[in-house]
Protein backbone atom coordinates (compact mmCIF):
# COMPACT_ATOMS: atom_id res chain seq x y z
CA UNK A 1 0.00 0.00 0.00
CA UNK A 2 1.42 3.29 -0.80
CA UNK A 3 2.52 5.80 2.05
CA UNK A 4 1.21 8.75 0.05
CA UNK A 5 -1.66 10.45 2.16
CA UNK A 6 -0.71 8.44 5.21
CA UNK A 7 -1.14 10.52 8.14
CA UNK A 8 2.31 11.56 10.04
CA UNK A 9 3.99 9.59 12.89
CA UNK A 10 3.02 11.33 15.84
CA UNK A 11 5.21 13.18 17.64
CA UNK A 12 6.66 11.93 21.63
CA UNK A 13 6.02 14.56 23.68
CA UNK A 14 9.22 15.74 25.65
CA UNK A 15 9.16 15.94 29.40
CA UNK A 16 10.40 19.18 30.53
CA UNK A 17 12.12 19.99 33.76
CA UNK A 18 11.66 24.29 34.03
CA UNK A 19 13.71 26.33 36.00
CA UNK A 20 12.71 29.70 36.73
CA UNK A 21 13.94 33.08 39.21
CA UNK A 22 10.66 35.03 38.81
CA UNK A 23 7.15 36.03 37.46
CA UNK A 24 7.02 32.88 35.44
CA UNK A 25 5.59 34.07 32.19
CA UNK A 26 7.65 31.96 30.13
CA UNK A 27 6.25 29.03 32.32
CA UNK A 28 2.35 30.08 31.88
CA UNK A 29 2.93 30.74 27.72
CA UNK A 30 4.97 26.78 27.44
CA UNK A 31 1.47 25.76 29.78
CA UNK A 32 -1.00 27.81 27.49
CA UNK A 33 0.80 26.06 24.19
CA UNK A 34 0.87 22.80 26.00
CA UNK A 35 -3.28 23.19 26.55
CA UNK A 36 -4.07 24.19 23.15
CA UNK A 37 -2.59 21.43 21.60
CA UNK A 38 0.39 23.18 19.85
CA UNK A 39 3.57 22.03 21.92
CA UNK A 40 4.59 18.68 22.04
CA UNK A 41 5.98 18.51 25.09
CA UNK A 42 4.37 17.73 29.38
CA UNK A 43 5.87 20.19 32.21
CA UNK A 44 7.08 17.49 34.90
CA UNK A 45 8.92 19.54 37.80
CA UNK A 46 9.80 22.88 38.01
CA UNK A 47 12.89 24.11 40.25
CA UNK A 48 13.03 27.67 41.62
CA UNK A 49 16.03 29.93 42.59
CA UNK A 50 12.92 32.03 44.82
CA UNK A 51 9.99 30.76 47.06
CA UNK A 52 8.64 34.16 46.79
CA UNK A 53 8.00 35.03 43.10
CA UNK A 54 4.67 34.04 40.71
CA UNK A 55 6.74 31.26 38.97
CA UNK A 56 5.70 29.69 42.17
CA UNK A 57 2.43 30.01 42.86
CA UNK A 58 1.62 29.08 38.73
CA UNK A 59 3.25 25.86 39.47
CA UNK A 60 1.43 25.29 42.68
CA UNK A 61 -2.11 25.94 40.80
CA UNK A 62 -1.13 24.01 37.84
CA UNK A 63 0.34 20.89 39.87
CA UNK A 64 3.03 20.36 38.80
CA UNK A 65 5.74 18.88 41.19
CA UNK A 66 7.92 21.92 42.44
CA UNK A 67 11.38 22.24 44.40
CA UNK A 68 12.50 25.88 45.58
CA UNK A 69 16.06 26.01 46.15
CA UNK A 70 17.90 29.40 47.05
CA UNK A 71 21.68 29.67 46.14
CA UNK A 72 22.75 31.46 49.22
CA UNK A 73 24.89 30.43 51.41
CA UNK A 74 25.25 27.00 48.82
CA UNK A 75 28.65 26.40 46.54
CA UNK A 76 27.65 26.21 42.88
CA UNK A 77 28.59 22.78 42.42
CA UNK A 78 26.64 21.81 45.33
CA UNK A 79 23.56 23.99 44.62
CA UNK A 80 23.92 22.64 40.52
CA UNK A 81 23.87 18.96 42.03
CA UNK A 82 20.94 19.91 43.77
CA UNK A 83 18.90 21.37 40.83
CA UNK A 84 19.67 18.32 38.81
CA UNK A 85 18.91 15.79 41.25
CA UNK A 86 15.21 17.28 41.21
CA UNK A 87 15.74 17.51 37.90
CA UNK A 88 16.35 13.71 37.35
CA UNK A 89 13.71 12.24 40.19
CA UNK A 90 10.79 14.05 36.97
CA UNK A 91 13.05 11.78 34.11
CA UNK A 92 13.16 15.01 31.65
CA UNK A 93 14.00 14.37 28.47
CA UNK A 94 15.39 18.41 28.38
CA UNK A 95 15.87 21.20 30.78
CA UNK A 96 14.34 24.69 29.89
CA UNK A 97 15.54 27.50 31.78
CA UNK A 98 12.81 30.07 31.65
CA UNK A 99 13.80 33.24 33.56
CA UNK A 100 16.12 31.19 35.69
CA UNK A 101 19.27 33.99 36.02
CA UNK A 102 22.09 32.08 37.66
CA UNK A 103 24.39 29.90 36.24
CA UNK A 104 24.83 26.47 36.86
CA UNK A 105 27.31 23.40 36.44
CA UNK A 106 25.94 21.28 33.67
CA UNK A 107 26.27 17.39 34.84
CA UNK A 108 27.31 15.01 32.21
CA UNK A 109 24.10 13.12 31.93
CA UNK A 110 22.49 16.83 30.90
CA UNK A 111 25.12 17.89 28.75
CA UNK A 112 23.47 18.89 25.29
CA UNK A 113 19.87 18.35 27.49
CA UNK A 114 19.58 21.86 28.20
CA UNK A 115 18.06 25.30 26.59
CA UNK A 116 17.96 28.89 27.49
CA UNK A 117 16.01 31.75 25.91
CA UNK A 118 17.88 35.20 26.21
CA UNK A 119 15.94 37.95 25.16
CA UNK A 120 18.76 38.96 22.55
CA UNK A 121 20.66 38.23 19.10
CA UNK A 122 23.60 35.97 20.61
CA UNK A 123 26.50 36.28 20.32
CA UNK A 124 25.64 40.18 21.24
CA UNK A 125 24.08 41.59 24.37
CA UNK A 126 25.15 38.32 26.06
CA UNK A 127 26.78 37.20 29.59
CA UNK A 128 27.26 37.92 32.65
CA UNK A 129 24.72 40.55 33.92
CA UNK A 130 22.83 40.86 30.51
CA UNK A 131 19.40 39.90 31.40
CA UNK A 132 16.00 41.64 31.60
CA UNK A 133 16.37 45.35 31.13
CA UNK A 134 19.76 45.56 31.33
CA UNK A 135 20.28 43.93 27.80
CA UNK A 136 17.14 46.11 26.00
CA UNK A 137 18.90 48.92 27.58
CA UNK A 138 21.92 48.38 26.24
CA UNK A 139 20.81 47.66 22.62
CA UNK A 140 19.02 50.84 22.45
CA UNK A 141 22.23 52.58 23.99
CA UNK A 142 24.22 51.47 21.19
CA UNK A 143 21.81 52.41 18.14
CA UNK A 144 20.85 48.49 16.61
CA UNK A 145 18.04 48.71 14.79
CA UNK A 146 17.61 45.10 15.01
CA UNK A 147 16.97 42.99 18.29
CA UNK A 148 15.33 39.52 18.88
CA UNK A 149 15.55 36.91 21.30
CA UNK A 150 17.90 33.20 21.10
CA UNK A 151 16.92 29.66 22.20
CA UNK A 152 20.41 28.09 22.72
CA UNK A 153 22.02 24.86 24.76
CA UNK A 154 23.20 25.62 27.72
CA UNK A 155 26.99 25.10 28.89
CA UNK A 156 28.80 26.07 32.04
CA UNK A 157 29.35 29.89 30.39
CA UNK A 158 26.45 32.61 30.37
CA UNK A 159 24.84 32.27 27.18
CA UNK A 160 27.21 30.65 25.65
CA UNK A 161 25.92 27.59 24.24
CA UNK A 162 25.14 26.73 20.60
CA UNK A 163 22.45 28.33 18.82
CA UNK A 164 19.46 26.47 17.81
CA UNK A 165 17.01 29.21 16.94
CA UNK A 166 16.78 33.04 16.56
CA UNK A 167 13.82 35.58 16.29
CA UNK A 168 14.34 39.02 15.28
CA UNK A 169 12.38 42.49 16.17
CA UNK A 170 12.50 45.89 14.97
CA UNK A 171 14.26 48.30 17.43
CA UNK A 172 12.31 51.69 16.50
CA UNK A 173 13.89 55.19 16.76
CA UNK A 174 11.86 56.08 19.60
CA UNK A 175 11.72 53.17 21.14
CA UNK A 176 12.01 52.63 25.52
CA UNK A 177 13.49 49.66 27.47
CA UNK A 178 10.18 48.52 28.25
CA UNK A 179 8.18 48.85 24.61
CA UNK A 180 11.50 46.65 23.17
CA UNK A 181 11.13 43.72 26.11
CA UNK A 182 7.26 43.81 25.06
CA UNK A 183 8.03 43.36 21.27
CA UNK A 184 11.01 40.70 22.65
CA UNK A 185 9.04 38.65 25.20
CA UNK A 186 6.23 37.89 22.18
CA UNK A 187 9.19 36.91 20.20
CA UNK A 188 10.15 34.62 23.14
CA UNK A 189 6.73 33.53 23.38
CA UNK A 190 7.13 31.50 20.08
CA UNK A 191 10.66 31.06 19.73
CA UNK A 192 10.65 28.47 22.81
CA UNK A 193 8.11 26.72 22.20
CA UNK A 194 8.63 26.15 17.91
CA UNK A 195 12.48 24.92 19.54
CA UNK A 196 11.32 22.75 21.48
CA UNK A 197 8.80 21.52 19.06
CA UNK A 198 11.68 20.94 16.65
CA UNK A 199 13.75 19.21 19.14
CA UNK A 200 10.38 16.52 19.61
CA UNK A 201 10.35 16.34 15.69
CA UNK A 202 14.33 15.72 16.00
CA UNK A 203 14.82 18.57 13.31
CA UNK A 204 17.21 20.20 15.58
CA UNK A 205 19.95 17.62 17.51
């Protein structure tokens, strides 16, 4: 019988582990996708840096399984063994950092398993203490007229990783911090998800 018209192989949905510092709006958009059908993927545990922040209380109402653990006071490769060992009790089949602005050691069994978004065009605007505001700020500072946001692996360098997808936005002439976050974060809001999509479909490695 011929495969022509035969309908396509579904795709395994990936279980995500999500890490996350604050408001946890990249968390509700992944849920939102996940609910309308249009991400191919089930939100397992989620690990938090704070006990205090929205992040929080979205995984609480949406039960999933959650861990908060602070850095203070903690040496990074004991706070990174930590945040995997949660990580590895939900059997994730990759790691999204979503908000989550610390790094972390990268165990062996996760190497390659991990993803950021950054909310600009990597290589530029990237590292250490280039994150919310502080990176829109400084593309409008130094006159790009493009900006965009990058879904990347994640290493044991800030934003260093490989690239796996980029979105670009218009940076306008009179343009603020805040109106060029907006126009990023809806950039975000699909980047992430189409990645990890991808990744399910095995179109990216």
């Amino acid at each position: 019988m011929s495969g022509a018209g035969a309908s396509p192989t579904p795709i395994k949905p990936l279980r995500l582990a999500v890490l996350l510092s604050g408001s946890g709006r990249t968390l509700d958009n992944l849920l939102t996708w996940i609910a309308e059908g249009r991400l191919a993927a089930t939100v397992e545990t989620v690990v938090s840096s704070r006990g205090d922040v929205r992040g929080v209380q979205i995984a609480e109402r949406s039960g999933i399984p959650l861990t908060v653990l602070p850095p203070q006071g903690r040496p990074l490769a004991d706070w990174s063994d930590a945040i995997f060992a949660a990580c590895r009790l939900a059997k994730p089949d990759l790691v999204v950092m979503a908000g989550f602005l610390h790094l972390v050691e990268i165990p062996a069994d996760f190497a390659g398993r991990v993803i950021n978004i950054h909310p600009a065009l990597l290589p530029s605007f990237g590292g250490k203490g280039y994150h919310g505001m502080h990176v829109h700020r400084a593309v409008i500072e130094r006159g790009c007229t493009v900006s965009g946001c990058t879904v990347h692996l994640v290493d044991n360098e800030y934003d260093h990783g490989r690239i796996l997808l980029q979105e670009t936005v218009p940076v306008r002439r009179d343009d603020t911090p805040e109106a060029l976050a907006a126009r990023v974060f809806a950039a975000e809001c699909e980047a992430l998800p189409e990645a990890i999509n991808r990744i399910a479909a095995g179109s990216l490695p």
